[in-house]
PDB file of N, CA and C in Angstrom:
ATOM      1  N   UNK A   1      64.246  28.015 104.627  1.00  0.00           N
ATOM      2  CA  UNK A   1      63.400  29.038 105.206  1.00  0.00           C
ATOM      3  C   UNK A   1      64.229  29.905 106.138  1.00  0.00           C
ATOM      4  N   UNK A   2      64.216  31.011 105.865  1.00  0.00           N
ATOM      5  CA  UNK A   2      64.741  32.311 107.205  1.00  0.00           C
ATOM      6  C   UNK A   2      63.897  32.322 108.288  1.00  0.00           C
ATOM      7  N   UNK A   3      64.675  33.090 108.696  1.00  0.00           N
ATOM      8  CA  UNK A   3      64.002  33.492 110.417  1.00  0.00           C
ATOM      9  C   UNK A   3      64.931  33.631 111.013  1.00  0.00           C
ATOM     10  N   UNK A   4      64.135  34.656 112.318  1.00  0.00           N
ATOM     11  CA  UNK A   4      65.136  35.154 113.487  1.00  0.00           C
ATOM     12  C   UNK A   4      65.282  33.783 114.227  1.00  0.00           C
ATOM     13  N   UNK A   5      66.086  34.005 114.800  1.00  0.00           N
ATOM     14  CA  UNK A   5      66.619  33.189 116.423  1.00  0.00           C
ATOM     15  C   UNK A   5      67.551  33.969 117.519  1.00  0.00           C
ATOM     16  N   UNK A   6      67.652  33.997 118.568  1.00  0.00           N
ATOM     17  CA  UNK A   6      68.523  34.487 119.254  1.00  0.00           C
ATOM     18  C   UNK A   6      69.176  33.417 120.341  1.00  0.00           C
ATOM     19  N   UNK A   7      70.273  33.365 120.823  1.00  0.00           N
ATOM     20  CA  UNK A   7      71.145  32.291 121.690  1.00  0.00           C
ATOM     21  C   UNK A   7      71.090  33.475 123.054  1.00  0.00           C
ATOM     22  N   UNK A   8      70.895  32.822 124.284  1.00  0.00           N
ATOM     23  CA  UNK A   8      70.614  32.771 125.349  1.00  0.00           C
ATOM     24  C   UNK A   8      72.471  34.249 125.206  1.00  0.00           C
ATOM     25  N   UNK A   9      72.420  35.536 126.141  1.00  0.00           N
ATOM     26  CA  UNK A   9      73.664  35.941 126.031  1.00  0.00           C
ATOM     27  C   UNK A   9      74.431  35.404 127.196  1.00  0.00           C
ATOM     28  N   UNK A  10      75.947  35.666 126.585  1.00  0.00           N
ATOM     29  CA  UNK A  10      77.461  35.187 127.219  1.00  0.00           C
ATOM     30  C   UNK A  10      77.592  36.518 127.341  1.00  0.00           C
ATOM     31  N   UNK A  11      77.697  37.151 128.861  1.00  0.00           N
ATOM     32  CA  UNK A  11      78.439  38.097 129.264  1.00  0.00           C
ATOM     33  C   UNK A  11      80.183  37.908 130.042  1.00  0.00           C
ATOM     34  N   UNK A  12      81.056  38.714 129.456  1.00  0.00           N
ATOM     35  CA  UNK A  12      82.106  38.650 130.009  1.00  0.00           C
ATOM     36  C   UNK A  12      82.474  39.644 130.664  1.00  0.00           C
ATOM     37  N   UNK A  13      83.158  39.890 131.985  1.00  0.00           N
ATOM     38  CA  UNK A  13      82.940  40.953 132.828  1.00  0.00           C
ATOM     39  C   UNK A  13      84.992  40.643 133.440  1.00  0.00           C
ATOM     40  N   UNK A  14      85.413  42.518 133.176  1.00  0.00           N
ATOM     41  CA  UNK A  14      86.751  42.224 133.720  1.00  0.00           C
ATOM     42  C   UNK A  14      86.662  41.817 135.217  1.00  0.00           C
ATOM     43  N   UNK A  15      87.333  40.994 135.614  1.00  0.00           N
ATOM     44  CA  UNK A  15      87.654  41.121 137.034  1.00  0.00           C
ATOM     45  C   UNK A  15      88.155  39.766 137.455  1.00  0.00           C
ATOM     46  N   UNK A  16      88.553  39.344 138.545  1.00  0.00           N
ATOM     47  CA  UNK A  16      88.883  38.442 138.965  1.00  0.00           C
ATOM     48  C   UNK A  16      88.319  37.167 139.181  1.00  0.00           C
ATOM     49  N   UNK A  17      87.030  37.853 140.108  1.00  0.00           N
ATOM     50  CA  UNK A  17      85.749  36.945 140.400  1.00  0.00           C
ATOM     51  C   UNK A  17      84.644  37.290 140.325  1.00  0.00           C
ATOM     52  N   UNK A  18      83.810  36.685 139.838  1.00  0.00           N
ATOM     53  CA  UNK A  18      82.582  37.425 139.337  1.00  0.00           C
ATOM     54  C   UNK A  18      81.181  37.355 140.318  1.00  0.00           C
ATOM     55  N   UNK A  19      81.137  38.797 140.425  1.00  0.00           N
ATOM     56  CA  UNK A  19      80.094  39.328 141.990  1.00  0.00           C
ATOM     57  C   UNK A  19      79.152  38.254 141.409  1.00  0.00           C
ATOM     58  N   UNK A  20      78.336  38.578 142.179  1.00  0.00           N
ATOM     59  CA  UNK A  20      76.726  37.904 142.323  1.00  0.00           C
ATOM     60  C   UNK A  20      75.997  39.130 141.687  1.00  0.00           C
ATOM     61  N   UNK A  21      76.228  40.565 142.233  1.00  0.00           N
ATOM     62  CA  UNK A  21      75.357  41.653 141.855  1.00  0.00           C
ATOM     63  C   UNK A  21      75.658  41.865 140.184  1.00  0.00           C
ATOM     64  N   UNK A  22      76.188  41.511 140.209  1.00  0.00           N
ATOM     65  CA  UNK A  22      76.716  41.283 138.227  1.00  0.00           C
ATOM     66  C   UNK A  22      75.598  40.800 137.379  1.00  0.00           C
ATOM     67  N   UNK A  23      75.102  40.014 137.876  1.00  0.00           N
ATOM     68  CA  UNK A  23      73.833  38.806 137.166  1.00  0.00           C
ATOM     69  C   UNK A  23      72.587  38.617 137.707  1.00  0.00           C
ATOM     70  N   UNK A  24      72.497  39.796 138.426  1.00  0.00           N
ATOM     71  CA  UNK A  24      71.105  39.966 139.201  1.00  0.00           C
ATOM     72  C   UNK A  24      70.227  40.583 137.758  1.00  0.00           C
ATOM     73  N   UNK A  25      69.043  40.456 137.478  1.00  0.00           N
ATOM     74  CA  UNK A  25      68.358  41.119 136.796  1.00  0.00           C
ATOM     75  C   UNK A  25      68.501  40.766 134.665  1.00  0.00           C
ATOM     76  N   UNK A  26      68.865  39.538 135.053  1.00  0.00           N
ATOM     77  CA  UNK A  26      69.741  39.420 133.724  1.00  0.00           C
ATOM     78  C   UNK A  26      68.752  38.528 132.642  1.00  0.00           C
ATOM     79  N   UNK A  27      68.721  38.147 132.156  1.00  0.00           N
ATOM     80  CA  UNK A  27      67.624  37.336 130.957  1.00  0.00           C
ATOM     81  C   UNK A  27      67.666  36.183 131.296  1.00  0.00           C
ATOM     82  N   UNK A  28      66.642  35.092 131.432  1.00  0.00           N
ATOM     83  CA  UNK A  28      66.937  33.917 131.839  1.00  0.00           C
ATOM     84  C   UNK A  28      67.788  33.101 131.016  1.00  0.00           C
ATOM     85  N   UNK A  29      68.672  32.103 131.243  1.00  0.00           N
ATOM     86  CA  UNK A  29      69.416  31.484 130.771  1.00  0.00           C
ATOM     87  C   UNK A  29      70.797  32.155 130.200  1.00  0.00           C
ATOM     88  N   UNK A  30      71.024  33.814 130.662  1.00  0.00           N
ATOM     89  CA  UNK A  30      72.312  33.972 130.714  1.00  0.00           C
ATOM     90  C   UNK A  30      73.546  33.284 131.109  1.00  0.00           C
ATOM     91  N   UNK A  31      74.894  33.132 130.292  1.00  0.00           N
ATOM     92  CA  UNK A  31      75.849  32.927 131.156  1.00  0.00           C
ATOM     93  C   UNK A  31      76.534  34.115 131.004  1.00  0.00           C
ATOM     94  N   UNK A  32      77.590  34.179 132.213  1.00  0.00           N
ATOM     95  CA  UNK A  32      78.305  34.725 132.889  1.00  0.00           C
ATOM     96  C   UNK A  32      79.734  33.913 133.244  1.00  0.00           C
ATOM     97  N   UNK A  33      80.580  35.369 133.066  1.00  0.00           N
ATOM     98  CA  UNK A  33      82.415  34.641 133.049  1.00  0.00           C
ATOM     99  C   UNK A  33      83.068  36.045 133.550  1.00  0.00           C
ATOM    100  N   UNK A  34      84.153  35.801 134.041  1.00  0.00           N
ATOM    101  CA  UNK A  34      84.626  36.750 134.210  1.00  0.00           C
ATOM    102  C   UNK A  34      86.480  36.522 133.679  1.00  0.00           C
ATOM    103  N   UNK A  35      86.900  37.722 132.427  1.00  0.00           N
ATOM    104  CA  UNK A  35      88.651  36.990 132.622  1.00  0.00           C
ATOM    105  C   UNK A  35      89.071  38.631 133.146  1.00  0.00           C
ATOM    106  N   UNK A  36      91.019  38.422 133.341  1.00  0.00           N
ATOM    107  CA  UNK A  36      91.203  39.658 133.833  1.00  0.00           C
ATOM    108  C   UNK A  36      91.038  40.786 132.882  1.00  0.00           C
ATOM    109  N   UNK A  37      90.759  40.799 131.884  1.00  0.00           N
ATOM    110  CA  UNK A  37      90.419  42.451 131.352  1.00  0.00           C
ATOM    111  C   UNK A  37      89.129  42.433 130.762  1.00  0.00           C
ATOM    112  N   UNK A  38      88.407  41.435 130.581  1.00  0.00           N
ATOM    113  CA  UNK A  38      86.867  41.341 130.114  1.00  0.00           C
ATOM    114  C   UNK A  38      87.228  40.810 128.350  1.00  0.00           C
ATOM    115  N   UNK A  39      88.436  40.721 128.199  1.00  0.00           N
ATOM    116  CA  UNK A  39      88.227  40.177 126.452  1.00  0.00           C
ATOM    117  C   UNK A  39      88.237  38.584 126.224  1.00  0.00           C
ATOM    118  N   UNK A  40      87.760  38.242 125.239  1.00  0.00           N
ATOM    119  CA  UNK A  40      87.727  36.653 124.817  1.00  0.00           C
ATOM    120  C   UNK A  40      89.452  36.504 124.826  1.00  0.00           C
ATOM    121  N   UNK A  41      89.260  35.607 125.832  1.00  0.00           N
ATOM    122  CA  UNK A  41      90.807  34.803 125.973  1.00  0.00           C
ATOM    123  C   UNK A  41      90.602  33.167 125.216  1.00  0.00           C
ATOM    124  N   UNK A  42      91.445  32.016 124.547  1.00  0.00           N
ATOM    125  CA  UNK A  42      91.560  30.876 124.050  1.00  0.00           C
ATOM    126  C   UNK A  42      90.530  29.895 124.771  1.00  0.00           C
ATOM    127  N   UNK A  43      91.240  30.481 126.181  1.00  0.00           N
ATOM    128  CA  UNK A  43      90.538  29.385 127.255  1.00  0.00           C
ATOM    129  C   UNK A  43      88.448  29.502 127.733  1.00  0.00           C
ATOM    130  N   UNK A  44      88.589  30.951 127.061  1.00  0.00           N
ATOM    131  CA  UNK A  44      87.075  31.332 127.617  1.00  0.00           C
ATOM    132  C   UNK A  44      86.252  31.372 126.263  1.00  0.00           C
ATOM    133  N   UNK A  45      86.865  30.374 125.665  1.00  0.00           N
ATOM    134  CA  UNK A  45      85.844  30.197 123.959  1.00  0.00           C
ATOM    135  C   UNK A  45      84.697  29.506 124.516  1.00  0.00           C
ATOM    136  N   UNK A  46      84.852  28.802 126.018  1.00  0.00           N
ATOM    137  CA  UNK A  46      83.568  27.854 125.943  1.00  0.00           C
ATOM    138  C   UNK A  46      82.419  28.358 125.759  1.00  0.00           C
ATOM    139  N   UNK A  47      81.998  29.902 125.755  1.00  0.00           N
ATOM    140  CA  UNK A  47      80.398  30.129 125.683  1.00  0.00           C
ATOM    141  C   UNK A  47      80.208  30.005 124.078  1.00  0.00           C
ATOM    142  N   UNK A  48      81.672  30.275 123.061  1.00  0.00           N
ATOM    143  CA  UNK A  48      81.281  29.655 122.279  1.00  0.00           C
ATOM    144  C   UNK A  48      81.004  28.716 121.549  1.00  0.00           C
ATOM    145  N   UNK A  49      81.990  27.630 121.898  1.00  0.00           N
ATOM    146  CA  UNK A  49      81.954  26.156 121.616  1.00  0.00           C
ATOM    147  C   UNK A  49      80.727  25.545 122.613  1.00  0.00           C
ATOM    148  N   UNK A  50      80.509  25.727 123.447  1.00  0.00           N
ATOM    149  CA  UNK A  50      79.737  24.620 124.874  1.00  0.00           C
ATOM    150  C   UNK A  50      78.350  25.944 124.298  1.00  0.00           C
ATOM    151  N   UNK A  51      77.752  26.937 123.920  1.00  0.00           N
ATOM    152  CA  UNK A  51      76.681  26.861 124.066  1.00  0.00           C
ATOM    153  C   UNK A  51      76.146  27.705 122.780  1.00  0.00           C
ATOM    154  N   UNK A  52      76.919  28.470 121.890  1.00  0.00           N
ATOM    155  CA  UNK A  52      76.645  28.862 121.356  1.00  0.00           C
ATOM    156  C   UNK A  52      75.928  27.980 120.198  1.00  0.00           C
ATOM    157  N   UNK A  53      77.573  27.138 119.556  1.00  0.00           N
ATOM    158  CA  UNK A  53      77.328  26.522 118.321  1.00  0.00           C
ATOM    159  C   UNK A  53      76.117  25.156 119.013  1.00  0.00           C
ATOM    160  N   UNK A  54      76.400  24.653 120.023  1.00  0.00           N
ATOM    161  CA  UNK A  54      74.966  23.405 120.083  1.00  0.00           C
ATOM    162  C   UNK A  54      73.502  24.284 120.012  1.00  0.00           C
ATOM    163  N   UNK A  55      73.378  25.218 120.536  1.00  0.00           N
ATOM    164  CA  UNK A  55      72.095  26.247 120.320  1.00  0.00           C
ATOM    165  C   UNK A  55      71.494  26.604 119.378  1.00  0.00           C
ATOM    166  N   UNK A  56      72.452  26.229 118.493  1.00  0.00           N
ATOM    167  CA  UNK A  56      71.784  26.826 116.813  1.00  0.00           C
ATOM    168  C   UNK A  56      72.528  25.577 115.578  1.00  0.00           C
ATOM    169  N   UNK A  57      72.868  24.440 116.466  1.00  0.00           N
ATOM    170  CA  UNK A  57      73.617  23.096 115.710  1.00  0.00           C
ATOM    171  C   UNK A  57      71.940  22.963 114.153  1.00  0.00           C
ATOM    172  N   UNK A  58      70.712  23.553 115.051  1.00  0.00           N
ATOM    173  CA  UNK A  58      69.627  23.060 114.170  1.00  0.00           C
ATOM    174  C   UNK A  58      69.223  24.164 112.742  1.00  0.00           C
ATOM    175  N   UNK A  59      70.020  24.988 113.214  1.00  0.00           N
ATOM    176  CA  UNK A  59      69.597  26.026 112.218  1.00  0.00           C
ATOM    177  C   UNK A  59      70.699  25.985 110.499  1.00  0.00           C
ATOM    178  N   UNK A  60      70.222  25.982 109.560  1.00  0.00           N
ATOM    179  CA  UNK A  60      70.871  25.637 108.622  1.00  0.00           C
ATOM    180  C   UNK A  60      71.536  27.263 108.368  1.00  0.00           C
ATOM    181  N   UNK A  61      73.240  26.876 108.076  1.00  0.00           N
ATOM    182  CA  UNK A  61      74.041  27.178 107.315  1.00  0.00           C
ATOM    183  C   UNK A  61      74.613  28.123 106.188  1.00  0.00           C
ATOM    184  N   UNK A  62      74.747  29.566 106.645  1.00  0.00           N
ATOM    185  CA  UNK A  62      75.386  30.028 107.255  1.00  0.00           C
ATOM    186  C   UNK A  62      74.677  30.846 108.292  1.00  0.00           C
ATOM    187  N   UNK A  63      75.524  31.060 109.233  1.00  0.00           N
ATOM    188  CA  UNK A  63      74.988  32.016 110.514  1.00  0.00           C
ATOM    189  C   UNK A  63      75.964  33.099 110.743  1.00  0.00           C
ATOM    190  N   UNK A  64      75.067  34.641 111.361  1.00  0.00           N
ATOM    191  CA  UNK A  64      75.334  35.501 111.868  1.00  0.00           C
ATOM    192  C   UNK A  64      75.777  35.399 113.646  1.00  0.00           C
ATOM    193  N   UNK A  65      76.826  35.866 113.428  1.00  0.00           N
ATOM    194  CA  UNK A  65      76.614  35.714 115.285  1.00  0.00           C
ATOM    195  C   UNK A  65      77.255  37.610 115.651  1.00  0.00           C
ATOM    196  N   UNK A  66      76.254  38.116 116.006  1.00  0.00           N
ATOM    197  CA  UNK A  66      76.668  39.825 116.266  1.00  0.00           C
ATOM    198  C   UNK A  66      77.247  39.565 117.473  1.00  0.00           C
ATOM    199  N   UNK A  67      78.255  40.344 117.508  1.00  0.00           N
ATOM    200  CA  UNK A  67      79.024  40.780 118.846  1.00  0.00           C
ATOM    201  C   UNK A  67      79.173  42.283 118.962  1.00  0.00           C
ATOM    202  N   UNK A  68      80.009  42.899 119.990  1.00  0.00           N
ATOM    203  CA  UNK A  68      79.886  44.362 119.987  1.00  0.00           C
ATOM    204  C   UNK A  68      80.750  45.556 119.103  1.00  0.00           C
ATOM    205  N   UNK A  69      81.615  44.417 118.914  1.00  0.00           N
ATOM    206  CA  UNK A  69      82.290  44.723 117.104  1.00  0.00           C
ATOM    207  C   UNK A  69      83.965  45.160 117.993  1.00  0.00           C
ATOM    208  N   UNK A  70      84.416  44.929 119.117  1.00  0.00           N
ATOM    209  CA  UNK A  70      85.650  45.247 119.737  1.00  0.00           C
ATOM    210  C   UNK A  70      86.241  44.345 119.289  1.00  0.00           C
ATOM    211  N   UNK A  71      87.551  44.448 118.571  1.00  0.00           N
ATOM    212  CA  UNK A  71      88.256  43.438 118.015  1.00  0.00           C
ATOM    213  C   UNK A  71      88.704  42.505 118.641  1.00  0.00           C
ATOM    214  N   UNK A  72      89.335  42.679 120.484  1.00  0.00           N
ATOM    215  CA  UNK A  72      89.601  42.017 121.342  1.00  0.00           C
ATOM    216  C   UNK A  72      88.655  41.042 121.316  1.00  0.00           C
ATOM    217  N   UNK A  73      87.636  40.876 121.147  1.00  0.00           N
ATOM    218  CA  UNK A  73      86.490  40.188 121.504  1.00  0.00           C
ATOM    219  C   UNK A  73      86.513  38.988 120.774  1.00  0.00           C
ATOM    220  N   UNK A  74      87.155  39.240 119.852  1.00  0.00           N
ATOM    221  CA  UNK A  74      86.768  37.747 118.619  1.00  0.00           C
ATOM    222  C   UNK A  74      88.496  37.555 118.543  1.00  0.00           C
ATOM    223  N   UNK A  75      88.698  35.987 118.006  1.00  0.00           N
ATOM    224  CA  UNK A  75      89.946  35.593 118.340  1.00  0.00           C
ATOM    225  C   UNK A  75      89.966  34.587 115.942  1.00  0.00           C
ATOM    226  N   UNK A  76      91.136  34.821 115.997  1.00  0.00           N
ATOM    227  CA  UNK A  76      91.131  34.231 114.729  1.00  0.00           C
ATOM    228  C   UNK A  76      90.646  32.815 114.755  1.00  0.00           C
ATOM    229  N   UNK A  77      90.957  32.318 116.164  1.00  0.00           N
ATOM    230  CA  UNK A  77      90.637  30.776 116.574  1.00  0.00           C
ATOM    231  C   UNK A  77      89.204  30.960 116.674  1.00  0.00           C
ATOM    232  N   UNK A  78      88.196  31.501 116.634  1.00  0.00           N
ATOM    233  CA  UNK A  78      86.884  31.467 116.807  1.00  0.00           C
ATOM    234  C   UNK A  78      86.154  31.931 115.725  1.00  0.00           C
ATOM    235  N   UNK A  79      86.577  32.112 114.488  1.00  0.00           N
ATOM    236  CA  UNK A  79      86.558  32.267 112.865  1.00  0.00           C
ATOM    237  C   UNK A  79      86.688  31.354 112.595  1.00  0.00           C
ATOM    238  N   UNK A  80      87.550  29.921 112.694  1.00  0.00           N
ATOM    239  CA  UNK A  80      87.490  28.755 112.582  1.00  0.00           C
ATOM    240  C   UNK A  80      86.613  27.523 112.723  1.00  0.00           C
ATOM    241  N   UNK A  81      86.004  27.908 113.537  1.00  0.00           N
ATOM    242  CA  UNK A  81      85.323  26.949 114.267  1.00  0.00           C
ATOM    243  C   UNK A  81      83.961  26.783 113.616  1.00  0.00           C
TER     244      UNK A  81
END
């Protein structure tokens, strides 16, 4: 059977440390990260390993996952997984 679903969003934000005013107003159960230029780095896969794939572990096979289509954003290591 189809159907929509959506996973809670992973925002990544350039900067060092990530304000508070960043995540004011945001959807419940957002996370929030911050690396230095805002792109998916190796180390910051966890929103996709730690919440993405257990979020939808129930949904059968194959899945869409939209992103904003910036190539920086997706890593060949996260095609793998």
């Amino acid at each position: 059977m189809s159907g929509c679903f959506s996973t809670s969003p992973y925002i990544v934000y350039a900067g060092k440390s990530l304000m508070s005013t960043w995540c004011r107003g945001g959807s419940d159960g957002t996370h929030y990260t911050v690396t230095s230029r805002g792109w998916i780095a190796r180390k910051y896969q966890y929103g996709f390993e730690q919440i993405f794939i257990p979020s939808t572990s129930h949904i059968s096979r194959p899945l869409l996952l939209k992103v904003d289509g910036h190539t920086s954003h997706i890593s060949l290591e996260l095609t793998d997984i």
